[in-house]
Protein backbone atom coordinates (compact mmCIF):
# COMPACT_ATOMS: atom_id res chain seq x y z
CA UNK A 1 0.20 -12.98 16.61
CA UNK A 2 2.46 -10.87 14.55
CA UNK A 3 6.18 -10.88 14.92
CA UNK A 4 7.97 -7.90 16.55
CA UNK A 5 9.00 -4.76 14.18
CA UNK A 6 12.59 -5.49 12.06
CA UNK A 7 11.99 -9.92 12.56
CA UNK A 8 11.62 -11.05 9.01
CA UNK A 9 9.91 -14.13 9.07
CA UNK A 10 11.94 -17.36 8.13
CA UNK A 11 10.49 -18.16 4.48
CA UNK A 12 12.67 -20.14 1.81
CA UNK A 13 12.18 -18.57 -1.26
CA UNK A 14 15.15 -21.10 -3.03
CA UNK A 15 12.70 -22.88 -5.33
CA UNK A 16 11.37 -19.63 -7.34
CA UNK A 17 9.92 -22.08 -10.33
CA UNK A 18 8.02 -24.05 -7.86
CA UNK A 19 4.81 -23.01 -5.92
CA UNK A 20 4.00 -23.70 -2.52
CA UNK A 21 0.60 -24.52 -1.49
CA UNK A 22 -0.29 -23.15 -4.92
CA UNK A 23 1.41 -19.44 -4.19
CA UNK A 24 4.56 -18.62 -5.69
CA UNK A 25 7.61 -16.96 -3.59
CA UNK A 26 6.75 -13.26 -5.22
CA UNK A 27 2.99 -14.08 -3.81
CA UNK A 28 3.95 -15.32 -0.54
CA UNK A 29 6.09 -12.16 0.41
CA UNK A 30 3.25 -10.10 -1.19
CA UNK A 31 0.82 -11.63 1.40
CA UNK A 32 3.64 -11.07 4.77
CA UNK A 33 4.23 -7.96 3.67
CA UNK A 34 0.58 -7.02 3.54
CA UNK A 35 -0.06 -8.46 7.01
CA UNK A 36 2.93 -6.90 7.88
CA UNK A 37 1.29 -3.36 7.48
CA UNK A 38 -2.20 -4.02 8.46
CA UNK A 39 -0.72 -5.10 11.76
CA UNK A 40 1.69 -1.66 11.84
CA UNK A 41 -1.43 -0.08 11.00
CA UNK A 42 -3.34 -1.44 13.67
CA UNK A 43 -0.89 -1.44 16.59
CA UNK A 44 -0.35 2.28 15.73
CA UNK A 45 -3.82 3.17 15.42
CA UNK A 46 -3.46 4.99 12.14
CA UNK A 47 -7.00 5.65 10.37
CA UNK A 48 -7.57 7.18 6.95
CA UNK A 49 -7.62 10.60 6.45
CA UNK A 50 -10.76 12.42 5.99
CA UNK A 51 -11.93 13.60 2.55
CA UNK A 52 -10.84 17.03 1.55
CA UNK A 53 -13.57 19.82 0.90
CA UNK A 54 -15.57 19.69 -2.50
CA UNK A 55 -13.65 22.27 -4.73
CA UNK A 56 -15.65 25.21 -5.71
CA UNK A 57 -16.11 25.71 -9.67
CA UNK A 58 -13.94 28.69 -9.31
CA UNK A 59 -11.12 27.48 -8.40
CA UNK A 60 -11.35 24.19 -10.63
CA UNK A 61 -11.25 27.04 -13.73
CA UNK A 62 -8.52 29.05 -11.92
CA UNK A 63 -6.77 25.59 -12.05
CA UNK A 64 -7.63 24.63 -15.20
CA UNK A 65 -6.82 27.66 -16.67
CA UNK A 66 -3.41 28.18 -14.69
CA UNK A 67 -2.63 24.53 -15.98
CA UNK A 68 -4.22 24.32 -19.76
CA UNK A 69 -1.22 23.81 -22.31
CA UNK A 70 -1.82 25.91 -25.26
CA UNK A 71 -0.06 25.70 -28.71
């Protein structure tokens, strides 16, 4: 179970040239903060966005020609 929003979790990070359980302090906050989110994510029931539409060959050369750098 996750902790409520704004409690950092109680992790030592004094010993930053030694590993713990084989992860080092930058991996170890890498991996709370990550399950940090996916639980945000999933309490919140945020879901990816759907694709946008395909992009018609007109407007990719409108684009490409509003965009082109010439010398």
């Amino acid at each position: 179970m996750s902790e409520p929003a704004g409690v950092v979790a109680d992790v030592a990070l004094d010993d930053a040239d030694e590993p713990r359980s084989g992860l080092t302090p930058t991996a170890l906050l890498k991996m709370l903060l990550v399950a940090e989110v996916r639980d945000l994510i999933e309490e919140n029931g945020i879901e990816p966005l759907e694709p946008p539409p395909p992009v018609s060959d007109e407007l990719f050369e409108l684009g490409e020609a509003l965009f082109t750098t010439r010398s």
